[in-house]
C-alpha atoms as a PDB file:
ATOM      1  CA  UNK A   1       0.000   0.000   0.000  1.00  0.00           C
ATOM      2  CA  UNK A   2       2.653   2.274   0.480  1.00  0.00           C
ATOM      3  CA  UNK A   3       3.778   3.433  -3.260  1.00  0.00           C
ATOM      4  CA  UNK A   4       0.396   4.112  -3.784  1.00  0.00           C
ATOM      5  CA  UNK A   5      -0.177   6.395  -0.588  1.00  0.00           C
ATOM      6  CA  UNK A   6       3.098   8.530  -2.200  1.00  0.00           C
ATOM      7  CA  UNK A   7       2.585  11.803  -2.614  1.00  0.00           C
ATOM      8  CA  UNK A   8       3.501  12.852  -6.381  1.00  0.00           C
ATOM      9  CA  UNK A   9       6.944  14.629  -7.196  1.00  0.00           C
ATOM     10  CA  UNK A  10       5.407  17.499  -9.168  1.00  0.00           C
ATOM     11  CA  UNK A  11       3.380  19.860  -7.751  1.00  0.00           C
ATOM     12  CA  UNK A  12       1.640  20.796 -10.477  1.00  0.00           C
ATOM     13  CA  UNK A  13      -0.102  17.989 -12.353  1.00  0.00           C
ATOM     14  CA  UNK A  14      -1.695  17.955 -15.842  1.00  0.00           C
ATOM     15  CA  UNK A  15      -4.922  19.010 -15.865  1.00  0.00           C
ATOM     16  CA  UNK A  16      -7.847  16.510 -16.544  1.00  0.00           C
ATOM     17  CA  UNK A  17     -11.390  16.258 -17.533  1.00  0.00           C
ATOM     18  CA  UNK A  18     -14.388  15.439 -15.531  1.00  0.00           C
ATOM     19  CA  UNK A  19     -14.115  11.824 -17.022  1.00  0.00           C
ATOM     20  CA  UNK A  20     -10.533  10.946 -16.721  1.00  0.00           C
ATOM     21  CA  UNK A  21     -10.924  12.273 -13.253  1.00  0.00           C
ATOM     22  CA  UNK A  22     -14.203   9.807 -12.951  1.00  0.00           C
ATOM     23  CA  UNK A  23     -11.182   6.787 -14.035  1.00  0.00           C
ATOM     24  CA  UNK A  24      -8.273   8.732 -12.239  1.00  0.00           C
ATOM     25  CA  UNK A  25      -9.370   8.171  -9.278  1.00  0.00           C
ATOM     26  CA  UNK A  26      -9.725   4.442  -9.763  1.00  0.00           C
ATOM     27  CA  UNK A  27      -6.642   3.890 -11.717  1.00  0.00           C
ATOM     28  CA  UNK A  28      -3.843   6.675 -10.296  1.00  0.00           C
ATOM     29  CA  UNK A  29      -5.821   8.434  -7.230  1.00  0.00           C
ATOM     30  CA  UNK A  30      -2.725  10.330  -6.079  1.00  0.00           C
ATOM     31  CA  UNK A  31      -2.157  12.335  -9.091  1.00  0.00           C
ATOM     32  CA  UNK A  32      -6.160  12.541  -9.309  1.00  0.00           C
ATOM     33  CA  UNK A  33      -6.699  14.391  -5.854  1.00  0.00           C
ATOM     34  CA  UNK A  34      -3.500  16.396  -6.330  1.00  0.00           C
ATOM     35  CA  UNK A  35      -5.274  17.697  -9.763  1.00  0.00           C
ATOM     36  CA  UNK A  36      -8.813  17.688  -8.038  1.00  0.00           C
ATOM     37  CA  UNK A  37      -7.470  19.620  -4.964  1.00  0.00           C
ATOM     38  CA  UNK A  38      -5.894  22.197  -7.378  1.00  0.00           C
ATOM     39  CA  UNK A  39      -9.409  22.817  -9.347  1.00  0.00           C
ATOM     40  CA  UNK A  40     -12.170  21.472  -7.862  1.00  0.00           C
ATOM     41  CA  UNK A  41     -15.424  21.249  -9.636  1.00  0.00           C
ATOM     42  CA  UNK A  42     -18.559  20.008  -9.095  1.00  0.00           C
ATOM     43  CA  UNK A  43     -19.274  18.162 -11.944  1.00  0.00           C
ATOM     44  CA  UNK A  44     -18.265  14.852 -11.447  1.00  0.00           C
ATOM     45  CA  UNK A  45     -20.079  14.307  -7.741  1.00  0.00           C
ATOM     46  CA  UNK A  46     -23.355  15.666  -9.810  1.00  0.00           C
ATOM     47  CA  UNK A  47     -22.263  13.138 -12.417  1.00  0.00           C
ATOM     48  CA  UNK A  48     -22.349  10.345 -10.085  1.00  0.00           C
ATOM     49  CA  UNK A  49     -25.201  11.093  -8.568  1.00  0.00           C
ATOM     50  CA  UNK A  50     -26.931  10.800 -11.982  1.00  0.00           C
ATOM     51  CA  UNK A  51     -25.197   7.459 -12.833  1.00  0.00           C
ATOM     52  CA  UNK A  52     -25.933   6.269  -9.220  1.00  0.00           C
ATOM     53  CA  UNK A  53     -30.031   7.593  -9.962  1.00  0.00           C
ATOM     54  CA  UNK A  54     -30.059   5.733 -13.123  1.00  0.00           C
ATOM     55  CA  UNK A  55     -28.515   2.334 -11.370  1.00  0.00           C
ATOM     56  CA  UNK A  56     -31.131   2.647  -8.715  1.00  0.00           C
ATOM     57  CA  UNK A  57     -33.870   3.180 -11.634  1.00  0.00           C
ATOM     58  CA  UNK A  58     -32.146   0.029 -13.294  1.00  0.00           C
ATOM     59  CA  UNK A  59     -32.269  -1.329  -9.478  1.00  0.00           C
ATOM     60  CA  UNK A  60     -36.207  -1.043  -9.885  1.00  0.00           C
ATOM     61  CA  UNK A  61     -36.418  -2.579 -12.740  1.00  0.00           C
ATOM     62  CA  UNK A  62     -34.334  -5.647 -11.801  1.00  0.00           C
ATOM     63  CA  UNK A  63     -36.835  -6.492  -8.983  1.00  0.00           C
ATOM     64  CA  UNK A  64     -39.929  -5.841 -11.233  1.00  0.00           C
ATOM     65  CA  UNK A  65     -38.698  -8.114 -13.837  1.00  0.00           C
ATOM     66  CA  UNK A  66     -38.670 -11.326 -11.278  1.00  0.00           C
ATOM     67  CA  UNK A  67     -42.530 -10.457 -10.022  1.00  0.00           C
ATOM     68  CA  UNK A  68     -44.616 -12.497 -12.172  1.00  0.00           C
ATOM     69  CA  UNK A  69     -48.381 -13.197 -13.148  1.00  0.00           C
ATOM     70  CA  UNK A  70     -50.348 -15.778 -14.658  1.00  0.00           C
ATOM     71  CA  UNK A  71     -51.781 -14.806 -17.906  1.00  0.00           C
ATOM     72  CA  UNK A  72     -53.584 -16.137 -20.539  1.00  0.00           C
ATOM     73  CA  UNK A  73     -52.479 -16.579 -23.976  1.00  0.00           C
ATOM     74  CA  UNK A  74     -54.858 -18.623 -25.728  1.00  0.00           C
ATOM     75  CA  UNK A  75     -58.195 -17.596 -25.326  1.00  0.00           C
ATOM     76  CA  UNK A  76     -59.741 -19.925 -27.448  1.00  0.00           C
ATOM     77  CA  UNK A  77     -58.316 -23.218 -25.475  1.00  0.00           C
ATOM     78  CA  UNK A  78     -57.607 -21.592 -21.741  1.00  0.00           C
ATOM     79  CA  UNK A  79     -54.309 -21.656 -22.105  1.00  0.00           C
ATOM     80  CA  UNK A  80     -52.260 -19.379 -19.457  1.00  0.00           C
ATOM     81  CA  UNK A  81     -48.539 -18.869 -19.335  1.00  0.00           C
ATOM     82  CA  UNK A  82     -46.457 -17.291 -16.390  1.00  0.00           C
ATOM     83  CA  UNK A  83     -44.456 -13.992 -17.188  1.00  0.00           C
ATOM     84  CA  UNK A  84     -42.453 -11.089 -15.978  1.00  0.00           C
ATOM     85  CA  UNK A  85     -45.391  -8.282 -14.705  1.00  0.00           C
ATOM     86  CA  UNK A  86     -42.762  -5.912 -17.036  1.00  0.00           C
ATOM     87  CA  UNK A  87     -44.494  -8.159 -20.126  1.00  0.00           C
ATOM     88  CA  UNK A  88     -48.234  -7.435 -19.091  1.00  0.00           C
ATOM     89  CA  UNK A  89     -50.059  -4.288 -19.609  1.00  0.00           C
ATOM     90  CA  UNK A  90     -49.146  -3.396 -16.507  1.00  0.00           C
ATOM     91  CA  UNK A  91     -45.484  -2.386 -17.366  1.00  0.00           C
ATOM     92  CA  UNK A  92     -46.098   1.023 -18.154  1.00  0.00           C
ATOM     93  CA  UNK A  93     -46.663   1.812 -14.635  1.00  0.00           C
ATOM     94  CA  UNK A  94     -43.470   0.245 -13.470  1.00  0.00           C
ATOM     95  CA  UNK A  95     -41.831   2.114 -16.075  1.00  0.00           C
ATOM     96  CA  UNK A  96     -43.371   5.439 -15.205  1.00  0.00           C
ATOM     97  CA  UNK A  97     -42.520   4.436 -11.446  1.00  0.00           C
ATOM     98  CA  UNK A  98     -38.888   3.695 -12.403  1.00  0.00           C
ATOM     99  CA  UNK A  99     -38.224   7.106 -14.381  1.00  0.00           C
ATOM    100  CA  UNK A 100     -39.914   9.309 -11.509  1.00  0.00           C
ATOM    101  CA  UNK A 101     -37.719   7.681  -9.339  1.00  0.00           C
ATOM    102  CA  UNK A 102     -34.604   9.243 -10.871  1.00  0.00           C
ATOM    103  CA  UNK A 103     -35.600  12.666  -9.667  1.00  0.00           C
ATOM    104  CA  UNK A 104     -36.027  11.488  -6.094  1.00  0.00           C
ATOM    105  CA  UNK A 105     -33.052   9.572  -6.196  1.00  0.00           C
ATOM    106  CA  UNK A 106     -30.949  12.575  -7.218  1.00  0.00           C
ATOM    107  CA  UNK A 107     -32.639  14.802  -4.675  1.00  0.00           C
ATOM    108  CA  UNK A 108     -31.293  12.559  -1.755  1.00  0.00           C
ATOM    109  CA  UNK A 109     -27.705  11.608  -3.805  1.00  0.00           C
ATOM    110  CA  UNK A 110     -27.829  15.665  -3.900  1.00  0.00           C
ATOM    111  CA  UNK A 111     -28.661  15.952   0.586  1.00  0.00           C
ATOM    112  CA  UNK A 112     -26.145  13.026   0.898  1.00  0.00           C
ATOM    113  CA  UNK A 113     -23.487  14.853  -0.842  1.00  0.00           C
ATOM    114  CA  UNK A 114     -24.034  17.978   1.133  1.00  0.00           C
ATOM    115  CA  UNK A 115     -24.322  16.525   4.354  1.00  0.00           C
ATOM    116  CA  UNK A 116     -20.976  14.533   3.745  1.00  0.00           C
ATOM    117  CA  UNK A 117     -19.197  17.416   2.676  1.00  0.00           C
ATOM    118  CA  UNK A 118     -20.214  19.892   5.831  1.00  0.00           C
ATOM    119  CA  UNK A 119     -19.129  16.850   8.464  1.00  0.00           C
ATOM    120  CA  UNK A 120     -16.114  15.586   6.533  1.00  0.00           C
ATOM    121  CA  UNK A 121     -15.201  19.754   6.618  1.00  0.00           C
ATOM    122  CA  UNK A 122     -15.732  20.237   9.918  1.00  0.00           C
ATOM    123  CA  UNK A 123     -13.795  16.816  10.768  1.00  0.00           C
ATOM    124  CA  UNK A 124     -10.686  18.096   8.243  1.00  0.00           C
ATOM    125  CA  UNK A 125     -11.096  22.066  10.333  1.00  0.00           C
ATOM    126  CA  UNK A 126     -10.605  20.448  13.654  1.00  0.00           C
ATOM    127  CA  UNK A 127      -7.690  18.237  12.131  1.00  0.00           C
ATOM    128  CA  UNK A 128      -5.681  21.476  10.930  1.00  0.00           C
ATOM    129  CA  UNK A 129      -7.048  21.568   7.353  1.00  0.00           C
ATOM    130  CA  UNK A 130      -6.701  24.733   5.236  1.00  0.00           C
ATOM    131  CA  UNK A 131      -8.805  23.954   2.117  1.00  0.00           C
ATOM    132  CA  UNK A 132     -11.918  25.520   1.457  1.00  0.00           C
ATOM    133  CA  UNK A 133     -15.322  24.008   1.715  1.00  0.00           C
ATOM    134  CA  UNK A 134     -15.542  23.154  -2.396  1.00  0.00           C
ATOM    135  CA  UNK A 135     -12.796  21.208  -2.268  1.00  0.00           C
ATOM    136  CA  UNK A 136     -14.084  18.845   0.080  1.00  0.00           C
ATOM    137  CA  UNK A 137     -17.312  18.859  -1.488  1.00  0.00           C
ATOM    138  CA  UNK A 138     -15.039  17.788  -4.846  1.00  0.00           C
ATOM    139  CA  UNK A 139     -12.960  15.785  -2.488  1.00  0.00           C
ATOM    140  CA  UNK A 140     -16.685  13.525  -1.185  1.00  0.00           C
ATOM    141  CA  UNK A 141     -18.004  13.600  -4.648  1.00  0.00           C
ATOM    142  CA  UNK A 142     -15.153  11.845  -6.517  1.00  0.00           C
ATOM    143  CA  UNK A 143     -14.440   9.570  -3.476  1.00  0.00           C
ATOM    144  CA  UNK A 144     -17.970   7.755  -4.115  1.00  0.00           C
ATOM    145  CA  UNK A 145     -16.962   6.243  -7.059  1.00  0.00           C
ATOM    146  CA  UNK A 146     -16.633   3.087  -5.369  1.00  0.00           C
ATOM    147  CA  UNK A 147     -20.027   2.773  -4.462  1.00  0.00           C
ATOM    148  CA  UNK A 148     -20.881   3.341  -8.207  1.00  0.00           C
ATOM    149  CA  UNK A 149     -18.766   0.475  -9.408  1.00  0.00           C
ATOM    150  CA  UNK A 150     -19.930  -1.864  -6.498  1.00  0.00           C
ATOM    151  CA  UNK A 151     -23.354  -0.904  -7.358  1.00  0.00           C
ATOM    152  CA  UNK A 152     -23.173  -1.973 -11.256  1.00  0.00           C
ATOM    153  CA  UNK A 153     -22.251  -5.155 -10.463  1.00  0.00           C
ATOM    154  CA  UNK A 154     -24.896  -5.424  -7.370  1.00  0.00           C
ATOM    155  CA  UNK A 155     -27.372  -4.782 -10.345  1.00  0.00           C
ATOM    156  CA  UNK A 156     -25.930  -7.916 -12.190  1.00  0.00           C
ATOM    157  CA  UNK A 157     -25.948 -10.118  -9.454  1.00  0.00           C
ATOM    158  CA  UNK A 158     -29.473  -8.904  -8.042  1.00  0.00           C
ATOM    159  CA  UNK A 159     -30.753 -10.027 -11.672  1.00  0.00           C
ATOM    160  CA  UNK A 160     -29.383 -13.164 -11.363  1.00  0.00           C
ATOM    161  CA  UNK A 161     -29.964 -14.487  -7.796  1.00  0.00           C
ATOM    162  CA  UNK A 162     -32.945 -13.081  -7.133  1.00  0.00           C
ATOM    163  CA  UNK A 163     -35.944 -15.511  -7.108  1.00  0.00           C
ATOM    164  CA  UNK A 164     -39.610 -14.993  -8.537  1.00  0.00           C
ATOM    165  CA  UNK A 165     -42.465 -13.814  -6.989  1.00  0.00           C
ATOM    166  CA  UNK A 166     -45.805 -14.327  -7.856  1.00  0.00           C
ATOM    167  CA  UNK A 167     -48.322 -11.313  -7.315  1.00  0.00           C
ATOM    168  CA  UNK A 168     -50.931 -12.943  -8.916  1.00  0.00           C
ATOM    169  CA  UNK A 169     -54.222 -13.224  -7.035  1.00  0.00           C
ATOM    170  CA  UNK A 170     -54.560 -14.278  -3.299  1.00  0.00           C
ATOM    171  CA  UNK A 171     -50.522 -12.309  -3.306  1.00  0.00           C
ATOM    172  CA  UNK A 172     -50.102  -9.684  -0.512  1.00  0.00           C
ATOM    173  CA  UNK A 173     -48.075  -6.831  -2.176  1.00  0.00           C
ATOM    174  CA  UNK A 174     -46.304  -5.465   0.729  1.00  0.00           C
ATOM    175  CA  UNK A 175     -45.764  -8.519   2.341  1.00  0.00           C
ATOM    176  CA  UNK A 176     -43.756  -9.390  -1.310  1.00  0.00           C
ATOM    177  CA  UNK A 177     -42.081  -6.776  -0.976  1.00  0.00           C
ATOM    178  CA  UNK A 178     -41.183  -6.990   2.494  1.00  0.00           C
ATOM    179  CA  UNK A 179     -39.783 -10.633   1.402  1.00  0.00           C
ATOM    180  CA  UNK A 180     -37.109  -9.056  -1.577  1.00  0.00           C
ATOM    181  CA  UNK A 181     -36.067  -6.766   1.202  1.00  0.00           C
ATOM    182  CA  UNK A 182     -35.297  -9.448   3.585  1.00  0.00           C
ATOM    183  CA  UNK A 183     -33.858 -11.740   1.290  1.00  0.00           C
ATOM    184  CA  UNK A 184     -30.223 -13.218   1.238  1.00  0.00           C
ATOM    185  CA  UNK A 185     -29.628 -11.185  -2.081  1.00  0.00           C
ATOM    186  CA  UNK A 186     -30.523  -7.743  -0.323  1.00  0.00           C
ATOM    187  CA  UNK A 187     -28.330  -8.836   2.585  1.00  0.00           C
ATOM    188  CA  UNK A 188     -25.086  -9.535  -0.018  1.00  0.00           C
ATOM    189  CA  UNK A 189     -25.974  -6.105  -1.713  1.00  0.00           C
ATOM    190  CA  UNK A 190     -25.739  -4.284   2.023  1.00  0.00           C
ATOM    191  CA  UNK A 191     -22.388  -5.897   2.421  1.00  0.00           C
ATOM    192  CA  UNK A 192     -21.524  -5.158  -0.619  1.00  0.00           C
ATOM    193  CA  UNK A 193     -21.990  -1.601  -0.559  1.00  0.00           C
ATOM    194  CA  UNK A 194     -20.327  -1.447   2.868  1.00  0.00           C
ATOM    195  CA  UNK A 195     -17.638  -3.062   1.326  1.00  0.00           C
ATOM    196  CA  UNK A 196     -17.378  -0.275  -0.968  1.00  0.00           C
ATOM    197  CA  UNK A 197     -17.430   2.488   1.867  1.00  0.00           C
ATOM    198  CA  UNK A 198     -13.321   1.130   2.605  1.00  0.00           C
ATOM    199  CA  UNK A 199     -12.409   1.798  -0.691  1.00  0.00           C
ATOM    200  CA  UNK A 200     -13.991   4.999  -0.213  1.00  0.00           C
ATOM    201  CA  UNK A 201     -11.933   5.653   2.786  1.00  0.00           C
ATOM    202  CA  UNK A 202      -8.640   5.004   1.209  1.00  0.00           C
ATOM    203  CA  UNK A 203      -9.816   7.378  -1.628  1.00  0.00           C
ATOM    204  CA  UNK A 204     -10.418   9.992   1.218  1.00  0.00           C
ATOM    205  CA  UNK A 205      -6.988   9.819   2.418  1.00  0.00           C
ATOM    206  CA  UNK A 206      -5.541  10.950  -1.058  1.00  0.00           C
ATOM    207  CA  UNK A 207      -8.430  13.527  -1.328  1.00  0.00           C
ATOM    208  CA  UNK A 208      -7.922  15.497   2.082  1.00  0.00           C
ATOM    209  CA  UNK A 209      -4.330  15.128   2.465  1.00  0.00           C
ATOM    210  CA  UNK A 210      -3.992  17.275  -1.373  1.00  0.00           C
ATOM    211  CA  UNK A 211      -7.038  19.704  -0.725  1.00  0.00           C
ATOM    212  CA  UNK A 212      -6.275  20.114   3.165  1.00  0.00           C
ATOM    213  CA  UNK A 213      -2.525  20.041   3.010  1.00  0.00           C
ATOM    214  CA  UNK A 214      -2.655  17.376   5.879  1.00  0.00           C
ATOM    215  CA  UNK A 215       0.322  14.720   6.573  1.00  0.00           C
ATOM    216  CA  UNK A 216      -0.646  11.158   5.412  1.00  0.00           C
ATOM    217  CA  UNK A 217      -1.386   9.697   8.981  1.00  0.00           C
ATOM    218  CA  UNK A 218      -3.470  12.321   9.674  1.00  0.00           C
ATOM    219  CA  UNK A 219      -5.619  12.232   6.371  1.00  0.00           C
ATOM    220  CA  UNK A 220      -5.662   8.431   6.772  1.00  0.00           C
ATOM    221  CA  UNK A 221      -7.019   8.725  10.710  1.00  0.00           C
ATOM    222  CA  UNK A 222      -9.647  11.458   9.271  1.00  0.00           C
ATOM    223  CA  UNK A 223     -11.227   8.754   6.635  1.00  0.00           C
ATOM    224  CA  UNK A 224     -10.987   6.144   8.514  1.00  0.00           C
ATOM    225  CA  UNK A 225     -13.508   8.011  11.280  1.00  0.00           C
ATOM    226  CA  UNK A 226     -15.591   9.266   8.078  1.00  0.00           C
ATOM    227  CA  UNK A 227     -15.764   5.339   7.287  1.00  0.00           C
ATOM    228  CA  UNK A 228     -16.793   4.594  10.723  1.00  0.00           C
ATOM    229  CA  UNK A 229     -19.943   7.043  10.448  1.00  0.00           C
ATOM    230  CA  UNK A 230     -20.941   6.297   6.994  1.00  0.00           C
ATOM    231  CA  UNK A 231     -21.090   2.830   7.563  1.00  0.00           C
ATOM    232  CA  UNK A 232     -22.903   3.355  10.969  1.00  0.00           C
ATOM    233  CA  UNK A 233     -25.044   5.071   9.353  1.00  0.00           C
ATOM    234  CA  UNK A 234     -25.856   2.930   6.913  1.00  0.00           C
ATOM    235  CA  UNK A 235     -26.737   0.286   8.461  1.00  0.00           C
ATOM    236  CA  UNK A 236     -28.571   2.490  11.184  1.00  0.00           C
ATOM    237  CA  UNK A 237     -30.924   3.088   8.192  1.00  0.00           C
ATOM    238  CA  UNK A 238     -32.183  -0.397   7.656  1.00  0.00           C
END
């Protein structure tokens, strides 16, 4: 771990673009957040919010793809087949559902991000930290690109573990529901994500020791209690 916790030789790095920033970050995060620190931007947090909004629409759509009916397909000879509800005339509304969720979804991706940013400020003040408050909202922003990649292939394996439910009549809705929630799958996606939170973490050292001209230690001791709260926090939202 320690040639990647180096701090880079140059000062001044090459300036990037929202998306090789998006990849940087991933691929060479100390050059990254010494670039990010130097011109901070918000348009790669707002950028993963939106991806993460469309993966929780895709999320949606995952689940309503395993709740099936009985239909029939023959009227003549009584013939019924079991589908997907997202192949009945039904599936407009779960479309309609899935696209208005985007707009919620980005709403609370939006409070997260600004909720994050004023404790992990107030945590980098106390610590000695000089950088202003939109680098550390740059800082937060990029550092949850973790969650994003953990959460593409959460889709994947949500679509293929996750059993079938009938909502056909005599089917209790919520109580379906309440099931895909409590399910092993949902239990692997929780640890999943939390899994993702330590990756997030070591991306927070980079970020606050370049936009808060902290020592390493001090950086790392900062991210690690940031860890600590997101992930109790987390899982004090189940």
């Amino acid at each position: 771990m320690l040639p990647l916790l180096k701090r880079p030789e140059a000062p001044e790095v090459r300036a990037m673009g929202t998306i090789e920033r998006l990849w940087g970050v991933i691929r060479r995060p100390a050059l990254t957040y010494r670039d990010i620190a130097q011109r901070p931007d918000g348009a790669g947090p707002f950028m993963i919010i939106m991806m993460n909004a469309l993966l929780l629409m895709g999320f949606f759509l995952a689940i309503s793809s395993h709740l099936t009916v009985v239909v029939v397909t023959n009227v003549t000879s009584g013939a019924t087949a079991t589908v997907s509800i997202l192949d009945t005339t039904d599936a407009g509304m779960y479309y309609a559902t899935a696209l208005a969720s985007i707009v919620s979804n980005i709403m609370i991706g939006m409070i997260y991000l600004i909720v994050g940013t004023l404790f992990a400020h107030i945590a980098f003040k106390v610590a000695g930290g000089t950088g202003r408050m939109t680098k550390t909202l740059s800082v937060v922003g990029y550092s949850m690109m973790p969650v994003l990649l953990f959460r593409v292939i959460g889709f994947f394996v949500l679509l293929a573990v996750l059993p079938t439910y009938d909502i056909g009549p005599g089917a209790v809705l919520p109580n379906v529901v309440a099931s895909i929630y409590g399910s092993d799958v949902w239990l692997i996606l929780d640890y999943m994500t939390t899994a993702s939170f330590v990756w997030v973490g070591f991306l927070l050292t980079f970020g606050i020791r370049e936009a808060h001209d902290t020592s390493t230690v001090w950086a790392f001791l900062i991210a690690l209690t940031c860890m600590i709260v997101l992930g109790w926090t987390f899982w004090q939202a189940h």
